[in-house]
PDB file of N, CA and C in Angstrom:
ATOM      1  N   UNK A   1       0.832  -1.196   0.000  1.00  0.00           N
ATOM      2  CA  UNK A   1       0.000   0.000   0.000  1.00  0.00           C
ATOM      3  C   UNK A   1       0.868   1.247   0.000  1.00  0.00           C
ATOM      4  N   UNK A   2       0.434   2.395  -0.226  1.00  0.00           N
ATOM      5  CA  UNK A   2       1.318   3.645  -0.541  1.00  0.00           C
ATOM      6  C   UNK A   2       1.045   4.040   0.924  1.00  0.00           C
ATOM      7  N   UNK A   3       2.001   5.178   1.417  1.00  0.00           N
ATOM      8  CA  UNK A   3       2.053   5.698   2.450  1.00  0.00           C
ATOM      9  C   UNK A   3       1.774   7.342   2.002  1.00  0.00           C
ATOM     10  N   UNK A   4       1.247   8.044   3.300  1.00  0.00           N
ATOM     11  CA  UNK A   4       0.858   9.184   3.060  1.00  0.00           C
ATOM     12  C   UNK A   4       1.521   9.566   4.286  1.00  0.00           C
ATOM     13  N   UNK A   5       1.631  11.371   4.179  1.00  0.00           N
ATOM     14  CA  UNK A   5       2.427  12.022   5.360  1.00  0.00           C
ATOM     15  C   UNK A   5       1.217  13.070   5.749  1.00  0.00           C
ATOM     16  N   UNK A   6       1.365  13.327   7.392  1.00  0.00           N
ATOM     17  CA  UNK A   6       0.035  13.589   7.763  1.00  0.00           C
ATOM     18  C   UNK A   6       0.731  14.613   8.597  1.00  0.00           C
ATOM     19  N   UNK A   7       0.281  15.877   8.553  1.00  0.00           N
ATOM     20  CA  UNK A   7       1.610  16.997   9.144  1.00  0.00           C
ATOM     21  C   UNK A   7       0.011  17.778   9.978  1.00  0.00           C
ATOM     22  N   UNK A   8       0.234  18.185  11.529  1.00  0.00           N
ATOM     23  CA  UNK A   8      -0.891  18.689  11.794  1.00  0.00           C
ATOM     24  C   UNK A   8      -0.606  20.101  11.784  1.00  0.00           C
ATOM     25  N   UNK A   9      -1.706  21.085  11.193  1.00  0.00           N
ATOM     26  CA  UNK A   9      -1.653  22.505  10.486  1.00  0.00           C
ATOM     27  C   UNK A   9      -2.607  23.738  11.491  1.00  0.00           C
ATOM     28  N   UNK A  10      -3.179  22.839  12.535  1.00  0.00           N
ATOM     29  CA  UNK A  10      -4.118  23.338  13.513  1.00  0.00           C
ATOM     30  C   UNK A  10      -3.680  22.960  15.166  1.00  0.00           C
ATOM     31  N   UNK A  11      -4.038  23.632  15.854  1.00  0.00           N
ATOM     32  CA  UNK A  11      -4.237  23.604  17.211  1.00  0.00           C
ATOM     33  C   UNK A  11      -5.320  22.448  17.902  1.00  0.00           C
ATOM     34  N   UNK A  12      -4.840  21.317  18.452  1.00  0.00           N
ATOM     35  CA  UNK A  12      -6.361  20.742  18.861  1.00  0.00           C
ATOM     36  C   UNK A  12      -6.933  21.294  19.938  1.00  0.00           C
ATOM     37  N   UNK A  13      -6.676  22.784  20.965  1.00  0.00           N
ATOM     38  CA  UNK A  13      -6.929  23.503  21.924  1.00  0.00           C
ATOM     39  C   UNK A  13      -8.758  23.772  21.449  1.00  0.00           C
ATOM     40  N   UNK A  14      -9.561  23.522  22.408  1.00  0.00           N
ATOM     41  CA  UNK A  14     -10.663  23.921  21.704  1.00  0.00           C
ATOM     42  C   UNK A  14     -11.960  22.589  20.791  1.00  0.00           C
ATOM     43  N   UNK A  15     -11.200  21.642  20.193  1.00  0.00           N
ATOM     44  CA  UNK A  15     -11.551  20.492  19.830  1.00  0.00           C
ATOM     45  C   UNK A  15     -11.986  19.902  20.486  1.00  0.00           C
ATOM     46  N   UNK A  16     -12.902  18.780  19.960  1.00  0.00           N
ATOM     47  CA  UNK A  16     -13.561  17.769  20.979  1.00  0.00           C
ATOM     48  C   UNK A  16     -12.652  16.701  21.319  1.00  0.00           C
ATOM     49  N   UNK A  17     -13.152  15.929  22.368  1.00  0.00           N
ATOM     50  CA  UNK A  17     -11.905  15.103  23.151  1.00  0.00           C
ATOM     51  C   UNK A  17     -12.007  13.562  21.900  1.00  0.00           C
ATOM     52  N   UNK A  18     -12.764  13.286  21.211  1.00  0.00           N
ATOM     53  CA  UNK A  18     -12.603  12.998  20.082  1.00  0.00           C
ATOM     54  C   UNK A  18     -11.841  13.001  19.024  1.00  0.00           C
ATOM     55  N   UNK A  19     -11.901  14.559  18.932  1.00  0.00           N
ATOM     56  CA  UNK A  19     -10.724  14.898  17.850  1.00  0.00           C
ATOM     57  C   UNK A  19      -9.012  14.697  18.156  1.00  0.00           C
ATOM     58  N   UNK A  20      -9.175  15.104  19.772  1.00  0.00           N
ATOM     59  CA  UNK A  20      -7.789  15.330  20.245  1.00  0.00           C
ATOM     60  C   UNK A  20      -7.740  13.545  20.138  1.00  0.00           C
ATOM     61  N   UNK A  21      -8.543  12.559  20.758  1.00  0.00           N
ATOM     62  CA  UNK A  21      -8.275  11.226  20.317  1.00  0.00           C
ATOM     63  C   UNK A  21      -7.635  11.098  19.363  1.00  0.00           C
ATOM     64  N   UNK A  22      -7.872  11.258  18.343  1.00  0.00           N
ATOM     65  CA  UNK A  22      -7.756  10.992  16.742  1.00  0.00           C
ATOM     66  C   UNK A  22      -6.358  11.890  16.668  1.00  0.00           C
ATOM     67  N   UNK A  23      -5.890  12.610  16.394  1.00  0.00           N
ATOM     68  CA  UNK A  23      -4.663  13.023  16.342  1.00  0.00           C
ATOM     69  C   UNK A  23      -3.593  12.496  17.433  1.00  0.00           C
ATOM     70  N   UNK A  24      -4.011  12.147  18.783  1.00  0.00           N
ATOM     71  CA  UNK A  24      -3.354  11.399  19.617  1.00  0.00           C
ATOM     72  C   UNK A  24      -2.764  10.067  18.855  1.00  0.00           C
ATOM     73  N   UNK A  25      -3.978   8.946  18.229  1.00  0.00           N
ATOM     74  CA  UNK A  25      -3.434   8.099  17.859  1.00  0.00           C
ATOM     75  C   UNK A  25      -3.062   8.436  16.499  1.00  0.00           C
ATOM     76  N   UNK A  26      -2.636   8.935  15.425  1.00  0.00           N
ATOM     77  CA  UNK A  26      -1.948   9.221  14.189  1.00  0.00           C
ATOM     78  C   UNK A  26      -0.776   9.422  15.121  1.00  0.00           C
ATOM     79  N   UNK A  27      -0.391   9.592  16.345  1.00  0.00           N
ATOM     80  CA  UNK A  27       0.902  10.339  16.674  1.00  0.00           C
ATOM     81  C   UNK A  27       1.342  11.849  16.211  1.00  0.00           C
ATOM     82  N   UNK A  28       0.313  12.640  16.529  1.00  0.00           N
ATOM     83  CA  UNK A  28       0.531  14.338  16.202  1.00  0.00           C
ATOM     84  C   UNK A  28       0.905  14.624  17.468  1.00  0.00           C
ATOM     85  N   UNK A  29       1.167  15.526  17.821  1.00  0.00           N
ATOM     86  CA  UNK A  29       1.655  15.887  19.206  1.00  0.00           C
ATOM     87  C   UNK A  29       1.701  17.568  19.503  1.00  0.00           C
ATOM     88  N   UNK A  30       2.432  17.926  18.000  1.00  0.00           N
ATOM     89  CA  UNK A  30       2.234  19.796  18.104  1.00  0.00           C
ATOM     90  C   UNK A  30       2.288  20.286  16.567  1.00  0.00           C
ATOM     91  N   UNK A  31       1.759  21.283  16.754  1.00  0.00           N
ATOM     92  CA  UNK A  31       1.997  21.865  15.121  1.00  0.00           C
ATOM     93  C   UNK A  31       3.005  21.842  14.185  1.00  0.00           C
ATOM     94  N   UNK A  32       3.262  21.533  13.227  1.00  0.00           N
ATOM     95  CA  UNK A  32       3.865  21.126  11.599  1.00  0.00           C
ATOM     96  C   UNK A  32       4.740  20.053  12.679  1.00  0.00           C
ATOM     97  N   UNK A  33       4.658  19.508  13.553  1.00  0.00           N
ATOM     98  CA  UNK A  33       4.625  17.463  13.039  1.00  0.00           C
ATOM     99  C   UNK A  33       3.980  16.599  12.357  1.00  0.00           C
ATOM    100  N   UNK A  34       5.227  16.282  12.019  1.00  0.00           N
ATOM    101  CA  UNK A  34       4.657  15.206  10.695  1.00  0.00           C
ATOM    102  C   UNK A  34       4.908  13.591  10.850  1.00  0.00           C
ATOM    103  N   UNK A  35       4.024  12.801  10.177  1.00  0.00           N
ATOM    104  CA  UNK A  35       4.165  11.569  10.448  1.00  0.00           C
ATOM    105  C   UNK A  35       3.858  10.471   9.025  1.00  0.00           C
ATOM    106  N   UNK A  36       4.161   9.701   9.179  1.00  0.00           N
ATOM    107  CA  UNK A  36       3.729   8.564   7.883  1.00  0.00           C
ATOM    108  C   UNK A  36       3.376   7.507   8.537  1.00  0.00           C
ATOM    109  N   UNK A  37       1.802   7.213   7.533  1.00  0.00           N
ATOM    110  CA  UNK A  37       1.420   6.119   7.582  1.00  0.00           C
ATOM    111  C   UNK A  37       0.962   5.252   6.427  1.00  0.00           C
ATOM    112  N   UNK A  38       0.624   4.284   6.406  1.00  0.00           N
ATOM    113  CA  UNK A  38      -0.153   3.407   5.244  1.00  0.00           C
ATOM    114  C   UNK A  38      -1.390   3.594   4.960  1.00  0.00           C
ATOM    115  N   UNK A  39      -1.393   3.889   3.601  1.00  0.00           N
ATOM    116  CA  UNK A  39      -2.976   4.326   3.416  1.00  0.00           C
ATOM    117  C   UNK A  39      -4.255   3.127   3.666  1.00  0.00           C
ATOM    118  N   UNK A  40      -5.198   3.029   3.928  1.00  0.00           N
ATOM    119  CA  UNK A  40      -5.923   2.105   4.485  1.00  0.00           C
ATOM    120  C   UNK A  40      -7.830   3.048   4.660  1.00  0.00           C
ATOM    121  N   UNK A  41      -8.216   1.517   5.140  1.00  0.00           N
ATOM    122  CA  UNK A  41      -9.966   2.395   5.165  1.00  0.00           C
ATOM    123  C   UNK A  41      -9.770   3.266   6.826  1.00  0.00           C
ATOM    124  N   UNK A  42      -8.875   2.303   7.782  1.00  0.00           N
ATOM    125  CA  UNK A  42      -8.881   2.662   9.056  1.00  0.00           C
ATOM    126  C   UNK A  42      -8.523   4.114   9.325  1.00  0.00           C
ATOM    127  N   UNK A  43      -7.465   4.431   8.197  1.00  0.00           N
ATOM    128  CA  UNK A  43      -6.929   5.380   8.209  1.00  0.00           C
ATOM    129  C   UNK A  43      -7.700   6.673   7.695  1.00  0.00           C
ATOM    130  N   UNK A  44      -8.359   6.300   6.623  1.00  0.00           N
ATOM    131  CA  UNK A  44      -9.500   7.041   5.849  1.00  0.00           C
ATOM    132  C   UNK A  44     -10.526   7.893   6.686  1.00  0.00           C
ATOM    133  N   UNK A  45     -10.995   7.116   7.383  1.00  0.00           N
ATOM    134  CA  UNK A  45     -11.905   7.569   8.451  1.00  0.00           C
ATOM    135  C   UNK A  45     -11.356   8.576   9.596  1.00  0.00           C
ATOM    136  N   UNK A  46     -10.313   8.190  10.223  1.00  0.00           N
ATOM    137  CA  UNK A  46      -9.348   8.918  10.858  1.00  0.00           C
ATOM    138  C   UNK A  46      -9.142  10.329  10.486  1.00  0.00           C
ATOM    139  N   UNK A  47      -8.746  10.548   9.212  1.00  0.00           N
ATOM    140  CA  UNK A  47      -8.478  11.265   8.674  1.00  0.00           C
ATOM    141  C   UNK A  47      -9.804  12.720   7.814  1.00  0.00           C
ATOM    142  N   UNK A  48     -10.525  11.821   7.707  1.00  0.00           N
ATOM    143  CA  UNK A  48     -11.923  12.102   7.530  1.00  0.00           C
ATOM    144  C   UNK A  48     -12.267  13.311   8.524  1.00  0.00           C
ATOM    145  N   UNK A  49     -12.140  12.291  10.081  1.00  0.00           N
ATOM    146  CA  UNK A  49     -12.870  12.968  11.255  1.00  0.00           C
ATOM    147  C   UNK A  49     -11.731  14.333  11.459  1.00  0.00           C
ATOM    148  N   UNK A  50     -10.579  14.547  11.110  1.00  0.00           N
ATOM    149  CA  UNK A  50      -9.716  15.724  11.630  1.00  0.00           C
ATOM    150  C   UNK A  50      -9.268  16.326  10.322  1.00  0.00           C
ATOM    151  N   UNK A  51     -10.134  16.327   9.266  1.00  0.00           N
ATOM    152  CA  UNK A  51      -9.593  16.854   8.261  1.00  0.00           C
ATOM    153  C   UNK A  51      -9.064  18.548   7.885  1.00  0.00           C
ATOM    154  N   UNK A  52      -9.730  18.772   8.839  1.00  0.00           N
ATOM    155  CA  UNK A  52      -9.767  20.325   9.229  1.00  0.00           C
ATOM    156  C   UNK A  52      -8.426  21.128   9.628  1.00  0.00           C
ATOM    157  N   UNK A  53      -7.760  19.785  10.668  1.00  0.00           N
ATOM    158  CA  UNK A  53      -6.290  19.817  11.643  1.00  0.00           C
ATOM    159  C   UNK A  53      -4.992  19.816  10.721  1.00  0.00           C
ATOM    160  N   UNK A  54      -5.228  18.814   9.686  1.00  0.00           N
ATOM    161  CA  UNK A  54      -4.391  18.503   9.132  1.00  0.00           C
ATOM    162  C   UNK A  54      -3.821  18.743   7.903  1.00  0.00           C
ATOM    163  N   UNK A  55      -2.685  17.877   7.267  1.00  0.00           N
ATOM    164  CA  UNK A  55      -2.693  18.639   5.585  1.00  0.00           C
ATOM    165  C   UNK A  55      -2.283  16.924   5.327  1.00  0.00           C
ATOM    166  N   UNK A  56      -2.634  16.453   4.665  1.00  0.00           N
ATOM    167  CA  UNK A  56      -2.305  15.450   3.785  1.00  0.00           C
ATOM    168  C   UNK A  56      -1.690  15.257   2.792  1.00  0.00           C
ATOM    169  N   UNK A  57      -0.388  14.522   2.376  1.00  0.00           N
ATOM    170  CA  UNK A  57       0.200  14.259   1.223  1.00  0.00           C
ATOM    171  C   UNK A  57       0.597  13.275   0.995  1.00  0.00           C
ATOM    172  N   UNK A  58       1.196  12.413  -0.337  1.00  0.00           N
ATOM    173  CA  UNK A  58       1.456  11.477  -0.554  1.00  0.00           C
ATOM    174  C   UNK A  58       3.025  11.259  -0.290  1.00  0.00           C
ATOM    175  N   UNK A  59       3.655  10.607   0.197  1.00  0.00           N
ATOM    176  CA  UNK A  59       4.928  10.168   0.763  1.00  0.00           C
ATOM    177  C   UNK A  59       5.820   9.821   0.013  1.00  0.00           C
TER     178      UNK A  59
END
């Protein structure tokens, strides 16, 4: 599967404890960290729910 890089572009201060979930497990931690993962449905959804936080690219 291809990997994508997932860099967070937002503050989760303010977010639901949901959202901060969801960037917790991608492994975000503070602004323009970045991370790679495998693209997937699990991931899809994930990504879905914090699309707002983040910037997405292909790896």
């Amino acid at each position: 599967m291809a990997k994508v890089k997932i860099t967070q572009v937002r503050s989760k201060i303010g977010q639901s404890e949901r959202h901060r979930g969801t960037l917790r497990a991608l492994g975000l931690r503070k602004i323009g960290r970045s991370v790679e993962h495998e693209e997937g449905p699990v991931l899809a959804g994930m990504l879905r729910k914090v699309r707002h936080l983040v910037k997405v690219e292909d790896a």
